[in-house]
N, C-alpha and C. Protein backbone atom coordinates (compact mmCIF):
# COMPACT_ATOMS: atom_id res chain seq x y z
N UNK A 1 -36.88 -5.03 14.27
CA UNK A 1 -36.87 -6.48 14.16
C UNK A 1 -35.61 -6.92 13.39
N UNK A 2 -35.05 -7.61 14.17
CA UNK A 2 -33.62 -7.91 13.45
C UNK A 2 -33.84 -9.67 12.80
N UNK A 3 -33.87 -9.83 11.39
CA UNK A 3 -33.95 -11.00 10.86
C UNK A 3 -32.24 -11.70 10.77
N UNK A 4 -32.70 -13.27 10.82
CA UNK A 4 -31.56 -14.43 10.77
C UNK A 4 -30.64 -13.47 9.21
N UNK A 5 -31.35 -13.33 8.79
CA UNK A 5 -30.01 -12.74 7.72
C UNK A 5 -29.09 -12.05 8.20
N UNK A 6 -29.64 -10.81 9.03
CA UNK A 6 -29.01 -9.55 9.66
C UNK A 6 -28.06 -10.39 10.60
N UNK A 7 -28.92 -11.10 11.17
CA UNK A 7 -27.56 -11.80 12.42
C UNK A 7 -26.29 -12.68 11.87
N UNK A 8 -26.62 -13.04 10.51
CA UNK A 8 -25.53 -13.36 9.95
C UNK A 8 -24.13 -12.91 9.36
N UNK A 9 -25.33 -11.94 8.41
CA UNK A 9 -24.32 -10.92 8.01
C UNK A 9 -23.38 -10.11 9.31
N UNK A 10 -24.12 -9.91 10.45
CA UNK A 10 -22.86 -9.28 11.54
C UNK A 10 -21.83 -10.17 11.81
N UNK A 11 -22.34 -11.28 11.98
CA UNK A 11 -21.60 -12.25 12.11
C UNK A 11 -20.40 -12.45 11.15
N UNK A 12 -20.71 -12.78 10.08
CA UNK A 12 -19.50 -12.78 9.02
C UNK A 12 -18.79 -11.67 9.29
N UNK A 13 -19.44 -10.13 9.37
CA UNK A 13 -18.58 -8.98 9.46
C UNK A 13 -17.37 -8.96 10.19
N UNK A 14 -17.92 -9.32 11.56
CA UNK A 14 -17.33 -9.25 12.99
C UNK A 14 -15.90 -10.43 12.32
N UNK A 15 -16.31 -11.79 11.82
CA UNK A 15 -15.25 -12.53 10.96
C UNK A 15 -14.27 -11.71 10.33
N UNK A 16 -14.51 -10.72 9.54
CA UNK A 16 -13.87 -10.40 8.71
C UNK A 16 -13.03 -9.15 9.50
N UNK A 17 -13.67 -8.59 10.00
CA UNK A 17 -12.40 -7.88 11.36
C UNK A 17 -11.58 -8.40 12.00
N UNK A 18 -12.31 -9.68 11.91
CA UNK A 18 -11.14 -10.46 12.88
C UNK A 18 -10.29 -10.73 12.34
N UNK A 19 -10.09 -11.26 10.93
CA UNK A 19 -9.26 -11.61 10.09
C UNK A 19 -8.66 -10.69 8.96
N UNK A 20 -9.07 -9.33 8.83
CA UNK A 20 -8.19 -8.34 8.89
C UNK A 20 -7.14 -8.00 9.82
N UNK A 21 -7.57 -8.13 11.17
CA UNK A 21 -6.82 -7.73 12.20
C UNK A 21 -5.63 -8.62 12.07
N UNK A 22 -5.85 -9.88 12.62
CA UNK A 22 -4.67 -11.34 12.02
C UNK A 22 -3.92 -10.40 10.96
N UNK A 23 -4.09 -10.44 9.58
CA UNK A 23 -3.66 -10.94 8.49
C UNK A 23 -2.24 -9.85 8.54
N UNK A 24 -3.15 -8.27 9.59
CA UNK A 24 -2.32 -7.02 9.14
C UNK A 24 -1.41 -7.18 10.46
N UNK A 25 -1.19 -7.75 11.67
CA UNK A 25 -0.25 -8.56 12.37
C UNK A 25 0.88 -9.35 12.13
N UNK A 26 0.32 -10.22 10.54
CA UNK A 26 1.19 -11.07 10.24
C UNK A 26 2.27 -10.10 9.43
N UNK A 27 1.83 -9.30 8.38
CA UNK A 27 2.34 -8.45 8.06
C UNK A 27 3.22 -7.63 8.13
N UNK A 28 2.70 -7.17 9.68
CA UNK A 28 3.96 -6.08 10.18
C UNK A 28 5.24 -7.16 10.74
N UNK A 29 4.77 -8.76 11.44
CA UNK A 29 5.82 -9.01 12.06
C UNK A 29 6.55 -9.65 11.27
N UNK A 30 6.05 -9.91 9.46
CA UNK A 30 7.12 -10.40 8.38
C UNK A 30 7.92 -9.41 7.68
N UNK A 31 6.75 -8.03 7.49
CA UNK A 31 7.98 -7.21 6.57
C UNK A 31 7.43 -5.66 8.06
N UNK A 32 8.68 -5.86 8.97
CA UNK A 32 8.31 -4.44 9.27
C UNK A 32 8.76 -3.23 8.92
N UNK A 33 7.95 -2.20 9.46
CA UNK A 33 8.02 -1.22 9.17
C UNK A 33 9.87 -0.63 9.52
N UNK A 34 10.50 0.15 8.52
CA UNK A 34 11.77 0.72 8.55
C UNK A 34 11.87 2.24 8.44
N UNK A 35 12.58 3.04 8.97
CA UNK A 35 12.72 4.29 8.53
C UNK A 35 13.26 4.34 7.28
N UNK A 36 13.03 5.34 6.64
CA UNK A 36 13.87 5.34 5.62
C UNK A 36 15.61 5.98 5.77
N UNK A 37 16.40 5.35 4.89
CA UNK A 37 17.45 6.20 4.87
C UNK A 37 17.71 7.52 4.12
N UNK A 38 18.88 8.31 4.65
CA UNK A 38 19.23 9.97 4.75
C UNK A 38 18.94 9.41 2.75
N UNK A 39 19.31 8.67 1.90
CA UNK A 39 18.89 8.92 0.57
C UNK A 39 17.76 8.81 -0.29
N UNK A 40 17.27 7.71 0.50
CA UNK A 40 15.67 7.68 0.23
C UNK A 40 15.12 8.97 0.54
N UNK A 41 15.36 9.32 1.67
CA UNK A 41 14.64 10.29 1.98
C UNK A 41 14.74 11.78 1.29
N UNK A 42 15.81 11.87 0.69
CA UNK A 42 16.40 12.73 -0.45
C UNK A 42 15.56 12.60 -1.80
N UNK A 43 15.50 11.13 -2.18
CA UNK A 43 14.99 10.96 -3.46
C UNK A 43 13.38 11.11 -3.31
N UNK A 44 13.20 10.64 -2.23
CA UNK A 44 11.11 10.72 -1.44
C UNK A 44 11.39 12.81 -2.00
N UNK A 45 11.71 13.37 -1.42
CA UNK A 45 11.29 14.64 -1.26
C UNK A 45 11.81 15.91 -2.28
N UNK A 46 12.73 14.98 -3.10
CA UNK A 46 13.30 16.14 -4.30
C UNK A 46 12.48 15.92 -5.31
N UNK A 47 12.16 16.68 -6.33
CA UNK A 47 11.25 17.13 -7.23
C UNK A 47 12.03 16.25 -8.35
N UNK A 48 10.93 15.65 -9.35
CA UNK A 48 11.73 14.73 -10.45
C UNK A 48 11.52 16.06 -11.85
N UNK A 49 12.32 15.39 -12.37
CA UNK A 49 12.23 16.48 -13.88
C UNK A 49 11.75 15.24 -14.55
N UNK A 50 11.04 16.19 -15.37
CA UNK A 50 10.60 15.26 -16.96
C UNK A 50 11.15 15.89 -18.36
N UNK A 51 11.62 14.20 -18.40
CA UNK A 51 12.48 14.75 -19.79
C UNK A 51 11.12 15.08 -21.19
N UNK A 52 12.20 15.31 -21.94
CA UNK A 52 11.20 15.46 -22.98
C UNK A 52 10.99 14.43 -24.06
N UNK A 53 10.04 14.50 -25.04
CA UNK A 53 9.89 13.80 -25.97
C UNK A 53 11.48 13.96 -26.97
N UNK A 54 12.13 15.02 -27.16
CA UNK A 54 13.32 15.12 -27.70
C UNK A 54 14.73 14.58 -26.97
N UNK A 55 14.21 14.12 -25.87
CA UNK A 55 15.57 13.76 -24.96
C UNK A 55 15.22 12.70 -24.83
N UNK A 56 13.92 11.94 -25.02
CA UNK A 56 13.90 10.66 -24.77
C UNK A 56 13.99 9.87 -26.34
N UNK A 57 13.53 10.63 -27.49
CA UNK A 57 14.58 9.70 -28.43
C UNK A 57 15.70 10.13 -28.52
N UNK A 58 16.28 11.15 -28.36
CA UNK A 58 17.36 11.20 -28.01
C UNK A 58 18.78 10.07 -27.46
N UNK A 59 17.97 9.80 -26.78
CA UNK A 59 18.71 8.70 -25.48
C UNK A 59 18.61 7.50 -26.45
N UNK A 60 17.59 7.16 -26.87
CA UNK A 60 17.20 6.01 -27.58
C UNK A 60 17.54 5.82 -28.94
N UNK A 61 18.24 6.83 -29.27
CA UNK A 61 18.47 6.83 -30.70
C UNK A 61 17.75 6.45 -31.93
N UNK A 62 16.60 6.90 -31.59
CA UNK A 62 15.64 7.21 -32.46
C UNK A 62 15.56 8.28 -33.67
């Protein structure tokens, strides 16, 4: 037995897909998607070092 609530709540749901769908449309056709460039893609995949607590007052002159 499906109650007026239940048919609502799908209802709103089915809304809210819909307007996910929209919103993530508008999205791609304001900021689209780019490859990255040969340096991004350098800095995406090289390993970062962490400085230390002695190199960072260091720097700071602490």
């Amino acid at each position: 037995m499906v109650t007026e609530t239940v048919v609502e709540l799908r209802k709103i749901r089915a809304d809210l897909d819909m307007l996910t769908n929209l919103y993530s449309k508008l999205v791609d056709r304001l900021i689209p998607e780019k490859e990255p460039e040969a340096e991004d893609l350098k800095a995406i995949m090289s390993r970062d070092r962490i400085a230390s607590e002695a190199e960072l007052l260091k720097v700071l002159d602490a």
